[in-house]
C-alpha atoms as a PDB file:
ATOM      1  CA  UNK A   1      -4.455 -21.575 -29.459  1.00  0.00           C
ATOM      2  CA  UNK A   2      -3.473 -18.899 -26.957  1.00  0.00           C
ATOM      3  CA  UNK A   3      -0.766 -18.668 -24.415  1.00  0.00           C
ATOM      4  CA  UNK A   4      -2.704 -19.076 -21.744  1.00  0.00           C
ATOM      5  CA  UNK A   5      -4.943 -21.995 -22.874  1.00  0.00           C
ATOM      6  CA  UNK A   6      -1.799 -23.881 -23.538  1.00  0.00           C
ATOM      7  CA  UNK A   7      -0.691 -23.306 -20.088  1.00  0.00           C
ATOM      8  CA  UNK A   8      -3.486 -24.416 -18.579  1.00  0.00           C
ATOM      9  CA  UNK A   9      -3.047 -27.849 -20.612  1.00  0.00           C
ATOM     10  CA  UNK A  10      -0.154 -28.065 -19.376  1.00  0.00           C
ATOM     11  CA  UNK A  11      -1.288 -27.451 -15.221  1.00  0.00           C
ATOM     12  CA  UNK A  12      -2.975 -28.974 -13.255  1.00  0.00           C
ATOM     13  CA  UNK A  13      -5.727 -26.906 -10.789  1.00  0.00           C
ATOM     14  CA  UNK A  14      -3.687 -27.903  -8.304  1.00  0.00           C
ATOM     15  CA  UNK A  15      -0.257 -26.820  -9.624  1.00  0.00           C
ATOM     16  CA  UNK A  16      -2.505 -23.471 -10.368  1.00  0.00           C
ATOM     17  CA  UNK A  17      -3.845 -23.201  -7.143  1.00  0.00           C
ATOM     18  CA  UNK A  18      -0.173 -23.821  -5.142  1.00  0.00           C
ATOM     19  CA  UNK A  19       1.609 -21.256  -7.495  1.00  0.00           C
ATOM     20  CA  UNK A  20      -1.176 -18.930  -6.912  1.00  0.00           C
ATOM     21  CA  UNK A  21      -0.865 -19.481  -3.090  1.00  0.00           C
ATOM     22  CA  UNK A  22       2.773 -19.177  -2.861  1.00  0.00           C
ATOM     23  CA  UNK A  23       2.049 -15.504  -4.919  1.00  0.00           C
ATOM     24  CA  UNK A  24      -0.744 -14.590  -2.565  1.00  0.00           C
ATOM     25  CA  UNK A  25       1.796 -14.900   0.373  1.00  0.00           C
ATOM     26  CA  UNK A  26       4.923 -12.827  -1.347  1.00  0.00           C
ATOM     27  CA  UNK A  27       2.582 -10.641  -1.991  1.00  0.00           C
ATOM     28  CA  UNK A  28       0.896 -10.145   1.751  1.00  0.00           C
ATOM     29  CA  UNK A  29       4.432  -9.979   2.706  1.00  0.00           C
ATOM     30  CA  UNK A  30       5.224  -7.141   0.647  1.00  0.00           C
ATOM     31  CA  UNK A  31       2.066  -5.038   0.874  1.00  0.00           C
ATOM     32  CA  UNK A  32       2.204  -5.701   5.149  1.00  0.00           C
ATOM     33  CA  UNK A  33       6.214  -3.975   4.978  1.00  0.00           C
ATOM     34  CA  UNK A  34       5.164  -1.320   2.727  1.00  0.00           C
ATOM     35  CA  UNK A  35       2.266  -0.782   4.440  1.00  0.00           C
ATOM     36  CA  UNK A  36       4.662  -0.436   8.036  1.00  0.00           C
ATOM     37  CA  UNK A  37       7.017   1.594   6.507  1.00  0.00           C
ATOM     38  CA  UNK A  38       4.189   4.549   4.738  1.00  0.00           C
ATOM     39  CA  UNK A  39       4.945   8.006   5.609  1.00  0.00           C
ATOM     40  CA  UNK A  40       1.767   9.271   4.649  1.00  0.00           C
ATOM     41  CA  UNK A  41      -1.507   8.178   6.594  1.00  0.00           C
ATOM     42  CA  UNK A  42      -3.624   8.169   3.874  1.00  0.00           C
ATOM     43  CA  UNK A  43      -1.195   5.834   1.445  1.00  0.00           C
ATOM     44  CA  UNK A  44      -0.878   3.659   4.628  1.00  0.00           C
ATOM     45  CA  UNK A  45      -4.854   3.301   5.343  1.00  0.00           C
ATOM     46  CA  UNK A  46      -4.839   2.204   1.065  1.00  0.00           C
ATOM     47  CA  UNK A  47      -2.287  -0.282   1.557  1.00  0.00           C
ATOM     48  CA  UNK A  48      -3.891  -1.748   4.568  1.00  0.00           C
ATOM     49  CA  UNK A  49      -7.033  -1.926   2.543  1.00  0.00           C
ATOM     50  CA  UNK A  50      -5.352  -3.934  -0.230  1.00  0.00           C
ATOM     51  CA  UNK A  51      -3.656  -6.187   2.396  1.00  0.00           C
ATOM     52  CA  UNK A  52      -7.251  -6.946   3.874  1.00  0.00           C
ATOM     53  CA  UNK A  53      -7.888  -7.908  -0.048  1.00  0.00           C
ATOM     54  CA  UNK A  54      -5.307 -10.208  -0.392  1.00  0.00           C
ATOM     55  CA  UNK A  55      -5.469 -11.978   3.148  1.00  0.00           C
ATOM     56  CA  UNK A  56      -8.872 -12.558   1.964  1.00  0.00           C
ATOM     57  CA  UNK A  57      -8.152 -13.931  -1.398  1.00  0.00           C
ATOM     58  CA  UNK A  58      -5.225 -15.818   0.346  1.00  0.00           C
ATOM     59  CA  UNK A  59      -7.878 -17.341   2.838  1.00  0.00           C
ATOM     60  CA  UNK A  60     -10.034 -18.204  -0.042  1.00  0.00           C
ATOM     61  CA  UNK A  61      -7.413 -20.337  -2.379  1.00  0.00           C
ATOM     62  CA  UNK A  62      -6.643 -22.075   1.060  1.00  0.00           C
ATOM     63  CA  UNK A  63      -9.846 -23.159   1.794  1.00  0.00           C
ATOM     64  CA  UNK A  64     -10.772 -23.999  -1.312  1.00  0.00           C
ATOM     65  CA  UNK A  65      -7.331 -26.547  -1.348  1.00  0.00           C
ATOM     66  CA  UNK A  66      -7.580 -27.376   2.041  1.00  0.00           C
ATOM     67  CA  UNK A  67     -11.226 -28.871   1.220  1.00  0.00           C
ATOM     68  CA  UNK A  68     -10.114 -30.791  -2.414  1.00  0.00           C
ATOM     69  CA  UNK A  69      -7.587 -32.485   0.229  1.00  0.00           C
ATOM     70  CA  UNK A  70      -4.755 -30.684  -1.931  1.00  0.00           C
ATOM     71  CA  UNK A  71      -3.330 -28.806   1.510  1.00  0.00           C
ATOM     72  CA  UNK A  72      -3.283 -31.388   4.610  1.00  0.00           C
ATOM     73  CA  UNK A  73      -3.087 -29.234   7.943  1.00  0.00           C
ATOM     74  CA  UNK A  74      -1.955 -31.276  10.588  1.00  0.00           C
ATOM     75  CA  UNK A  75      -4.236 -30.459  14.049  1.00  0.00           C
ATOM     76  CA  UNK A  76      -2.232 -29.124  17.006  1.00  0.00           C
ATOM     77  CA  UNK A  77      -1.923 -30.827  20.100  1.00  0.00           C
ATOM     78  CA  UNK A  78      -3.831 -29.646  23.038  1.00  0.00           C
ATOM     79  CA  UNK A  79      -0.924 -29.915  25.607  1.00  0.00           C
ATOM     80  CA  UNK A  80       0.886 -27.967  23.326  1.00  0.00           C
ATOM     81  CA  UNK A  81      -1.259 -25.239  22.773  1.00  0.00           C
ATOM     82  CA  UNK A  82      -1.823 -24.428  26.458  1.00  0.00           C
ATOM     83  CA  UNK A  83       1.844 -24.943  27.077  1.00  0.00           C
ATOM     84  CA  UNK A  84       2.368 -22.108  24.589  1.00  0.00           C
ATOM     85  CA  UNK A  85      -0.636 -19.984  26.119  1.00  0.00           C
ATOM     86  CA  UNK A  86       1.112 -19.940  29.055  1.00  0.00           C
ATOM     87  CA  UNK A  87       4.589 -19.354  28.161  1.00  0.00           C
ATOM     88  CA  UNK A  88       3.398 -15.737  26.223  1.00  0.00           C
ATOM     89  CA  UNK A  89       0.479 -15.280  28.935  1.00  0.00           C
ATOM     90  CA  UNK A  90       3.933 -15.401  31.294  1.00  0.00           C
ATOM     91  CA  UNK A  91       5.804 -12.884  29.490  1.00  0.00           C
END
């Protein structure tokens, strides 16, 4: 039996899925500051490309927890939302 086969025994999909979030946003972090701080235009339009890619993928493991009931996203209140619209509409 292989590594990985025994570490999937020993996982659950949703301890896969949460580890695999929590890379997906250290690595949008890091590929949105390198991306910032590129010199060259061309390396900076390829690492905005792969940060597309992995805000996508992010998205995707996200959804796909959110609906198994694995990520609970609690809705925002409506007095609070327009209280906020107004304080940046203000600035």
């Amino acid at each position: 039996m292989n590594d990985m086969t025994q570490a999937t025994q020993l996982l659950t999909d949703r301890q896969i899925l949460q580890d695999s979030l929590m890379s997906q946003k250290q690595m949008t972090g890091s590929y949105n500051t390198f991306a910032g701080e590129c010199a060259n235009p061309q390396l900076r339009s390829t690492m905005l490309n792969i940060l597309t890619d992995e805000h996508t993928i992010q998205a995707d493991i996200f959804c796909h927890m959110q609906s198994k009931g694995w990520y609970q996203v609690e809705q925002a209140d409506q007095n609070k939302i327009q209280q906020t619209k107004q304080k940046v509409t203000a600035q």
